[in-house]
Protein backbone atom coordinates (compact mmCIF):
# COMPACT_ATOMS: atom_id res chain seq x y z
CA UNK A 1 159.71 101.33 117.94
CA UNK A 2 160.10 100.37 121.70
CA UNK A 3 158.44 103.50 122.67
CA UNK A 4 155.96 104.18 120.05
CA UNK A 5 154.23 100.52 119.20
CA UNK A 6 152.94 97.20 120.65
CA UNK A 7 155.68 94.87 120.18
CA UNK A 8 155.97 91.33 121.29
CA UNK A 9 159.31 92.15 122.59
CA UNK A 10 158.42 94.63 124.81
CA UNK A 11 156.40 91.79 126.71
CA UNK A 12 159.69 89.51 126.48
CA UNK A 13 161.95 92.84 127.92
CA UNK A 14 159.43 93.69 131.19
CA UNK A 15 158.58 89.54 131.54
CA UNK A 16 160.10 89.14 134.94
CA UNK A 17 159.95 93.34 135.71
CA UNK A 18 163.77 94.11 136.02
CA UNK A 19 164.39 97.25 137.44
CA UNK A 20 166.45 98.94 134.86
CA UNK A 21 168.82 101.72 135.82
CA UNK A 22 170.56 103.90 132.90
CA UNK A 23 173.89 104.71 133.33
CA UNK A 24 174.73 108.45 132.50
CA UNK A 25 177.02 111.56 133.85
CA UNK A 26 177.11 112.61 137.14
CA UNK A 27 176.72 115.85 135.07
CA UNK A 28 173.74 114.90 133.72
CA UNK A 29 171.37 117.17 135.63
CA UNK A 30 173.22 120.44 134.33
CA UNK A 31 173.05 122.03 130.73
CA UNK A 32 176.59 122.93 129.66
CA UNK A 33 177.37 126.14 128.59
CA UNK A 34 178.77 125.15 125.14
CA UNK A 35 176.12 126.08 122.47
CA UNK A 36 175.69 124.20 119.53
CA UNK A 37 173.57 125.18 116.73
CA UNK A 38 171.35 127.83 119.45
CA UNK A 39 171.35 124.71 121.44
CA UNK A 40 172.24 123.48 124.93
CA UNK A 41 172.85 120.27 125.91
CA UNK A 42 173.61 117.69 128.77
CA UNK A 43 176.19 114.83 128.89
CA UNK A 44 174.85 111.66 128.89
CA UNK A 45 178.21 109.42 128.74
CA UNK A 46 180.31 109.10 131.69
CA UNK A 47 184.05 110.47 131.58
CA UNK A 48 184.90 107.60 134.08
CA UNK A 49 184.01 104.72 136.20
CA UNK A 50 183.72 108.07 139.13
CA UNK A 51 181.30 110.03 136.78
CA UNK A 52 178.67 107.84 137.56
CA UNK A 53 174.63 108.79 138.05
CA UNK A 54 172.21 105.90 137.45
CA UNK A 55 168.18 106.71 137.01
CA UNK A 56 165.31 104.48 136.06
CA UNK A 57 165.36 104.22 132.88
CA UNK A 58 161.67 105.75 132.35
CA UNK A 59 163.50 108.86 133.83
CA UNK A 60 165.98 108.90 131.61
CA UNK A 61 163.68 108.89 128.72
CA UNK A 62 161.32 111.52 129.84
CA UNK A 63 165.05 113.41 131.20
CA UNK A 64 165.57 117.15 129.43
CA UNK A 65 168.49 116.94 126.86
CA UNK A 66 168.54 119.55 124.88
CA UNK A 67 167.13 123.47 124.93
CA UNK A 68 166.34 125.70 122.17
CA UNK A 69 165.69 129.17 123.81
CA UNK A 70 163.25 128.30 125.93
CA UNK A 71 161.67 125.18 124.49
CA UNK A 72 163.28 121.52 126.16
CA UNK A 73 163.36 118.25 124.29
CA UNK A 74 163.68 114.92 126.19
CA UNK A 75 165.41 112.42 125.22
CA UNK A 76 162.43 110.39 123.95
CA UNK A 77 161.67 113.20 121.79
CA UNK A 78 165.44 113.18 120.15
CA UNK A 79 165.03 109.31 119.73
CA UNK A 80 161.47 109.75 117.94
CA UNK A 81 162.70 113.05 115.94
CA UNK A 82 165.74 110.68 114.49
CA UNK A 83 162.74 107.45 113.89
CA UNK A 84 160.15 109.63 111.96
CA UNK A 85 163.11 111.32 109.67
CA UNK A 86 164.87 108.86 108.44
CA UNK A 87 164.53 105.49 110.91
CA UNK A 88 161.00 104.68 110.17
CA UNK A 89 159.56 106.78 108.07
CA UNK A 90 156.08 107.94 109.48
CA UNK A 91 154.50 111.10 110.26
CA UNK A 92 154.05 111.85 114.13
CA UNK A 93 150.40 111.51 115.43
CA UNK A 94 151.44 114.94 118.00
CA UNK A 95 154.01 117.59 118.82
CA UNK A 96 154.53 117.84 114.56
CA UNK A 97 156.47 121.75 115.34
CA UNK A 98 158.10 120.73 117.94
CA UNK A 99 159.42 117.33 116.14
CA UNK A 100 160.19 119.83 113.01
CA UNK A 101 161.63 122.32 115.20
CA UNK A 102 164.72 119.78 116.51
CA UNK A 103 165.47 118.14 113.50
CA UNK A 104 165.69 121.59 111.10
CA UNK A 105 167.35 123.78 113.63
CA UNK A 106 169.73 120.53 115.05
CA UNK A 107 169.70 117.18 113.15
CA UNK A 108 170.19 118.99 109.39
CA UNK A 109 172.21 121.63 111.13
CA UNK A 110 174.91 119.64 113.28
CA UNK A 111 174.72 115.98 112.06
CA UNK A 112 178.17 114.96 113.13
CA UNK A 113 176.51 116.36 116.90
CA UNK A 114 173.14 114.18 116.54
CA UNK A 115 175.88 111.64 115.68
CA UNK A 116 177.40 111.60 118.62
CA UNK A 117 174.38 112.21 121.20
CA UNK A 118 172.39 108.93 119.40
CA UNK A 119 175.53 107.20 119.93
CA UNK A 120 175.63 107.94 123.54
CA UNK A 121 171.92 107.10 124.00
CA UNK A 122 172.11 103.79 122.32
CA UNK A 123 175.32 102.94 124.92
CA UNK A 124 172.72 103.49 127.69
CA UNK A 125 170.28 101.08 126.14
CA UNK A 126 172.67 98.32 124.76
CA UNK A 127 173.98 97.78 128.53
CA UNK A 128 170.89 97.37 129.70
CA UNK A 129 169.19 95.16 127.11
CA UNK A 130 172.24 93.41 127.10
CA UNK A 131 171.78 91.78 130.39
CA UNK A 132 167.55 91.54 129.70
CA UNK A 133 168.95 89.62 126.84
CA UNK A 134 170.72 87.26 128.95
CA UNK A 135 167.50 86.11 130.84
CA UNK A 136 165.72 85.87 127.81
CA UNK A 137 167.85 82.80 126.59
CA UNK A 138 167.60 80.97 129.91
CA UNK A 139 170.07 82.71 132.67
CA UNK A 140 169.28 82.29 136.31
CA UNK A 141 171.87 84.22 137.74
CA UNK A 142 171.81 86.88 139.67
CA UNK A 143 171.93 90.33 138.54
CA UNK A 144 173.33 93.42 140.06
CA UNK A 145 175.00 95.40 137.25
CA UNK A 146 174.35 98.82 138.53
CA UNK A 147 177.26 100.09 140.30
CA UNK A 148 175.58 102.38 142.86
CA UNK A 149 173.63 99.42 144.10
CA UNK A 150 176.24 96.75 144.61
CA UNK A 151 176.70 94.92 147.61
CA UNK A 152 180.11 94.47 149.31
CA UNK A 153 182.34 91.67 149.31
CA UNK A 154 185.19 93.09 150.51
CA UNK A 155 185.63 96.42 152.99
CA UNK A 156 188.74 98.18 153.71
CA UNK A 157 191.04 95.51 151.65
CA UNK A 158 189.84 92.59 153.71
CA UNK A 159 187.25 89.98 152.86
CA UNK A 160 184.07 90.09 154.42
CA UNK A 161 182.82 86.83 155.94
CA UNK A 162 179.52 87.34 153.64
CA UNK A 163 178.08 89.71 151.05
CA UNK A 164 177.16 92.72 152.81
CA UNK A 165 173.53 94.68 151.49
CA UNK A 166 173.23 98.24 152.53
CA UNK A 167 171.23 100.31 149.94
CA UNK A 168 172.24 97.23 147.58
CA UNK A 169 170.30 94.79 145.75
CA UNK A 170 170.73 91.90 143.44
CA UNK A 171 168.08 90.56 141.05
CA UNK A 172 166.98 86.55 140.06
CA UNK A 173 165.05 85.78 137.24
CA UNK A 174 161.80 83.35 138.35
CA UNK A 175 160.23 81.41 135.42
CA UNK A 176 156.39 80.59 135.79
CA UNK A 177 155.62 77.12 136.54
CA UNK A 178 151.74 76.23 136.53
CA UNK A 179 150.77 73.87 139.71
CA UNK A 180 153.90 74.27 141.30
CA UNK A 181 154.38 76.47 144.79
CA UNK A 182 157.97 77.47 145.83
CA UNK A 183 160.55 77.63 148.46
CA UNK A 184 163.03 80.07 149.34
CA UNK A 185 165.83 79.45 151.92
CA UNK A 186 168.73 81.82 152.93
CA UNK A 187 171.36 81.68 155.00
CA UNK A 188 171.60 85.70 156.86
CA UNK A 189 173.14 87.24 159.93
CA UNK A 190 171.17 90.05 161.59
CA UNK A 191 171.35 92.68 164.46
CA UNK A 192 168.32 94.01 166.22
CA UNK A 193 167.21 97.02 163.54
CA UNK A 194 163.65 99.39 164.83
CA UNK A 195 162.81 100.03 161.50
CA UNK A 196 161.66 98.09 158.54
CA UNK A 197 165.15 95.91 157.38
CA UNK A 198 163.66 94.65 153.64
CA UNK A 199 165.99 90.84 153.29
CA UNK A 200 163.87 89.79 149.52
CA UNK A 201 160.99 90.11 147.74
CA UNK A 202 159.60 87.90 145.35
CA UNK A 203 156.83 88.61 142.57
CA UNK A 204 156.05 90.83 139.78
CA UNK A 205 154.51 94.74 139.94
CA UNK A 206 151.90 93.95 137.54
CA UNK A 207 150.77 90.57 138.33
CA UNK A 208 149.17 89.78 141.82
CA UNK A 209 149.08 86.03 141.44
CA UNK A 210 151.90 85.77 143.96
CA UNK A 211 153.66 88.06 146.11
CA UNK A 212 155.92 87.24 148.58
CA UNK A 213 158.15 89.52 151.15
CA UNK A 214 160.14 89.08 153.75
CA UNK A 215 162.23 92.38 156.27
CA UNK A 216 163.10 92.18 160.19
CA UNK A 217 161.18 94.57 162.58
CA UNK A 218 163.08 94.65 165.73
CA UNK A 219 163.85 90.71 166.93
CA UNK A 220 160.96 89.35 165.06
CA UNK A 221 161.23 88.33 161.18
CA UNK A 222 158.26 88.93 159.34
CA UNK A 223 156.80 87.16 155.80
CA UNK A 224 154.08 88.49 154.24
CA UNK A 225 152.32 85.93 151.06
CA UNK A 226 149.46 87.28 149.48
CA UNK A 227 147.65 85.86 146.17
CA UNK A 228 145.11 87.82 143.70
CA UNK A 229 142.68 87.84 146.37
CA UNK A 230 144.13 86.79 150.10
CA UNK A 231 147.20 87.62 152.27
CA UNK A 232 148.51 85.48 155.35
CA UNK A 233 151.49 87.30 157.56
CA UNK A 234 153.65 84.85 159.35
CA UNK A 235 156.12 86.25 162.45
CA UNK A 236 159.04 84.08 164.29
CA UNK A 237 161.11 85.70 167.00
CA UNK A 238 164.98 86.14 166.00
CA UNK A 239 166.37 87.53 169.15
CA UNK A 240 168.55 84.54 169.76
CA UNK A 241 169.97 84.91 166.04
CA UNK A 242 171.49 88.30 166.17
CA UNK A 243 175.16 88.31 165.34
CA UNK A 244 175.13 84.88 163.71
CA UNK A 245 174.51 83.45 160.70
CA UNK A 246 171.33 80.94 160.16
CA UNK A 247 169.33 79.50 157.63
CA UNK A 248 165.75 80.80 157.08
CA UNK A 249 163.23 78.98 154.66
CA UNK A 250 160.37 80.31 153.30
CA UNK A 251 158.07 77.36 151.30
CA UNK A 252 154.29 78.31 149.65
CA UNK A 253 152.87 74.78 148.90
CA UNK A 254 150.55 74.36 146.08
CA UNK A 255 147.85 73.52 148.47
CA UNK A 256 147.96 77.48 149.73
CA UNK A 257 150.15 75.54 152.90
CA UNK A 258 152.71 77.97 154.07
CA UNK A 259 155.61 76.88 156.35
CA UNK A 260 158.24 79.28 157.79
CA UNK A 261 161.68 77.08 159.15
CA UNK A 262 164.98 78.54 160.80
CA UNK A 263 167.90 76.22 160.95
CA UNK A 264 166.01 73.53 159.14
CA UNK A 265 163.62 73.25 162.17
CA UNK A 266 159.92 73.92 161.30
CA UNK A 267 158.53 77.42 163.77
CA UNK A 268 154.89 78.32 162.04
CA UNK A 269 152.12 77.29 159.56
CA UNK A 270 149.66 79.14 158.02
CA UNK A 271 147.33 78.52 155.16
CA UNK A 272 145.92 80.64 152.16
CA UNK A 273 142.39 80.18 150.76
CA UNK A 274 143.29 79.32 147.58
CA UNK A 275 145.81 77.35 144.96
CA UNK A 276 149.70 79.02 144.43
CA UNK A 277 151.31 79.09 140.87
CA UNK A 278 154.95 80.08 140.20
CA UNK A 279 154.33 83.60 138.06
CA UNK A 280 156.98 84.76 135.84
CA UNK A 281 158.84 87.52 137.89
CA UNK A 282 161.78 88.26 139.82
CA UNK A 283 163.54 87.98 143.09
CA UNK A 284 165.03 90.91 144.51
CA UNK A 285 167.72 90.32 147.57
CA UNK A 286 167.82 93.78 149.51
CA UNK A 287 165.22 95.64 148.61
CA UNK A 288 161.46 95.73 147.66
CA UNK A 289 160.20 94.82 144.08
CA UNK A 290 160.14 98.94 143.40
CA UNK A 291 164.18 98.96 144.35
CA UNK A 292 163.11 101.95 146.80
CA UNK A 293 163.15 100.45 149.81
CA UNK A 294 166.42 98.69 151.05
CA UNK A 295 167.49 96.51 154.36
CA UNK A 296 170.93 96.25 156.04
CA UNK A 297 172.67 92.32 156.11
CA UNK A 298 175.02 89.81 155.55
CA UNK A 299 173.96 86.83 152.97
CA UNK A 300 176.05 83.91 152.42
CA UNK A 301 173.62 81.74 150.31
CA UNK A 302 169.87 81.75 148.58
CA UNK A 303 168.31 78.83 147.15
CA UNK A 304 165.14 78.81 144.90
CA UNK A 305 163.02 75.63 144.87
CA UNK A 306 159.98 74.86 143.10
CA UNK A 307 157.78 72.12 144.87
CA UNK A 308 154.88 70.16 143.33
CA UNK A 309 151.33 68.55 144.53
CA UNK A 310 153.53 65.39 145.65
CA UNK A 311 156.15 67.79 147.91
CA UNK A 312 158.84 67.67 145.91
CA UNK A 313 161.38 69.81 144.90
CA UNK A 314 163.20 71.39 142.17
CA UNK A 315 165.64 73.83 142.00
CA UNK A 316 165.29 76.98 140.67
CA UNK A 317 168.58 78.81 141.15
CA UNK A 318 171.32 78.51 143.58
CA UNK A 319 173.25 80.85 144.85
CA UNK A 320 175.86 80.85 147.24
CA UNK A 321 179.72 81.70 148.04
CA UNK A 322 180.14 78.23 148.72
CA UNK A 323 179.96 75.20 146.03
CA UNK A 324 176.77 73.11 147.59
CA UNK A 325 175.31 70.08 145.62
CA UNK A 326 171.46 70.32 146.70
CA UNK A 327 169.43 67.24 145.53
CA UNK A 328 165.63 67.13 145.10
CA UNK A 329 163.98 65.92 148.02
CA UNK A 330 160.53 65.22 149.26
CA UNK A 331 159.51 67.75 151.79
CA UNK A 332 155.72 67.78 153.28
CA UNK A 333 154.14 70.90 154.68
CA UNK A 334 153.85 69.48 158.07
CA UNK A 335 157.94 68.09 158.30
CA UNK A 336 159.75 69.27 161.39
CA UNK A 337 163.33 68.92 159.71
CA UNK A 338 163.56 70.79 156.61
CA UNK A 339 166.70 70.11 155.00
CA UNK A 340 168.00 72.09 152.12
């Protein structure tokens, strides 16, 4: 039903565009040998927390699971085949032989093997739904359940004085909020990187109301805002920062006023032609909003604000290693201390 109709849970699942890995075999990618029913067949659960491959999950359902000679089924294919004969009961609008074709030769052959296969499908989708599920009744945490893509706490059996991102990412769920702009501040140490080092991005892939990312080139830091139909690019100079922790702030006003602080000290203004609203997305630490594109820090805290027409604040979400007790505040555009 996910895959085959509109459904007004569909919109609720891809509301603040999640990037959602499945969780399958490291063996995944290989047929094994074992035939069943003239069929061949790839493991989808792992055998341990080791055996672990994780693939978008539009991958996995378009992924080869099964081959008949030399025809392939995919694994949105085995989920429709089981639907249409016996889950809901409706005729397939295209590939009719080839829908035929699995469930004779396989599902009315080897049911206790369809069995087992839908069972190990419908693990991949509970874990992930299970956490989409989560935001859905109001969590603001963040989110990094994939285990490929976790950042480090600890290295080598000792504590790390931060959370360390390298080809890591964690996800925050952003709820829309209609005449209000936002502020981001977070508290990173750097070192002097020549290529692109992604810190967050902020927005959704689908909606260009807002858009906001931040990565390092070199000494400079470099945050890029852009709205439906404008962009501004603000750059500060970091060189002085490298090896230490400080606190960067990021605030897009509701007037289109954009202010860019380090260390609660205000560096640069800039200015879009046009209103900001808080759209429904997410917050990615680490990466882009794709998940493709990664950057290479320590992070001790992030804070999410929402401000109104009157400058003041709201928070959003805060995270941090540390228990901090942040209080809503009245900040204009133009304020040289920025407090958090």
């Amino acid at each position: 039903m996910y895959l085959d109709q509109p459904n007004p849970w569909v919109n609720e699942i891809n509301r603040f565009d999640f990037i959602r890995l499945a969780t399958v075999s490291a063996k995944f990618n290989a047929y094994k040998h074992i035939k069943i029913a003239d069929f061949e067949y790839k493991r989808i659960t792992p055998d341990s927390k080791k055996d672990i491959l994780e693939i978008k999950l539009d991958d996995f359902f378009q992924s080869n699971i099964l081959r008949h000679n030399n025809e392939e089924f995919t694994v949105q294919e085995f989920i429709m085949t089981l639907g249409y004969n016996g889950g809901i009961h409706m005729i397939p609008d295209k590939n009719v032989e080839k829908v035929n074709l699995l469930y004779e030769a396989l599902f009315l052959e080897q049911p206790d093997f369809c069995f087992d296969m839908t069972m190990s499908i419908s693990k991949v989708l509970l874990d992930i739904y299970d956490e989409l599920y989560c935001l859905s009744v109001g969590d603001n945490n963040g989110h990094s359940s994939n285990v490929n893509y976790q950042a480090k706490i600890v290295d080598q059996g000792k504590m790390l004085d931060g959370i360390f991102f390298e080809r890591a990412y964690m996800q925050f769920p952003v709820r829309a909020k209609k005449d209000k702009g936002i502020r981001f501040c977070i508290e990173i140490k750097l070192t002097e990187n020549p290529n692109k080092n992604i810190i967050f991005s902020y927005g959704h892939r689908k909606n260009e109301g807002l858009g906001i990312s931040i990565w390092q080139q070199k000494t400079k830091l470099i945050s890029k805002v852009s709205s439906a139909d404008s962009s501004k690019t603000i750059v500060v100079d970091i060189e002085e920062k490298f090896d230490d922790y400080f606190l960067f702030e990021i605030t897009c006003y509701p007037s289109g006023k954009l202010v860019c602080a380090i260390d609660e000290t205000l560096k640069a203004t800039e200015e879009l032609p046009t209103e900001i609203n808080i759209i429904d997305g997410k917050v990615i630490l680490g990466s882009n909003l794709n998940g493709d594109e990664f950057g290479k820090f320590f992070e001790k805290c992030l804070v999410t604000q929402s401000i109104d027409k009157t400058n003041n604040t709201r928070n959003l979400g805060v995270y941090a290693l540390r228990k901090m007790n942040i209080m809503s505040q009245n900040i204009p555009y133009n304020m040289i201390k920025r407090k958090i």
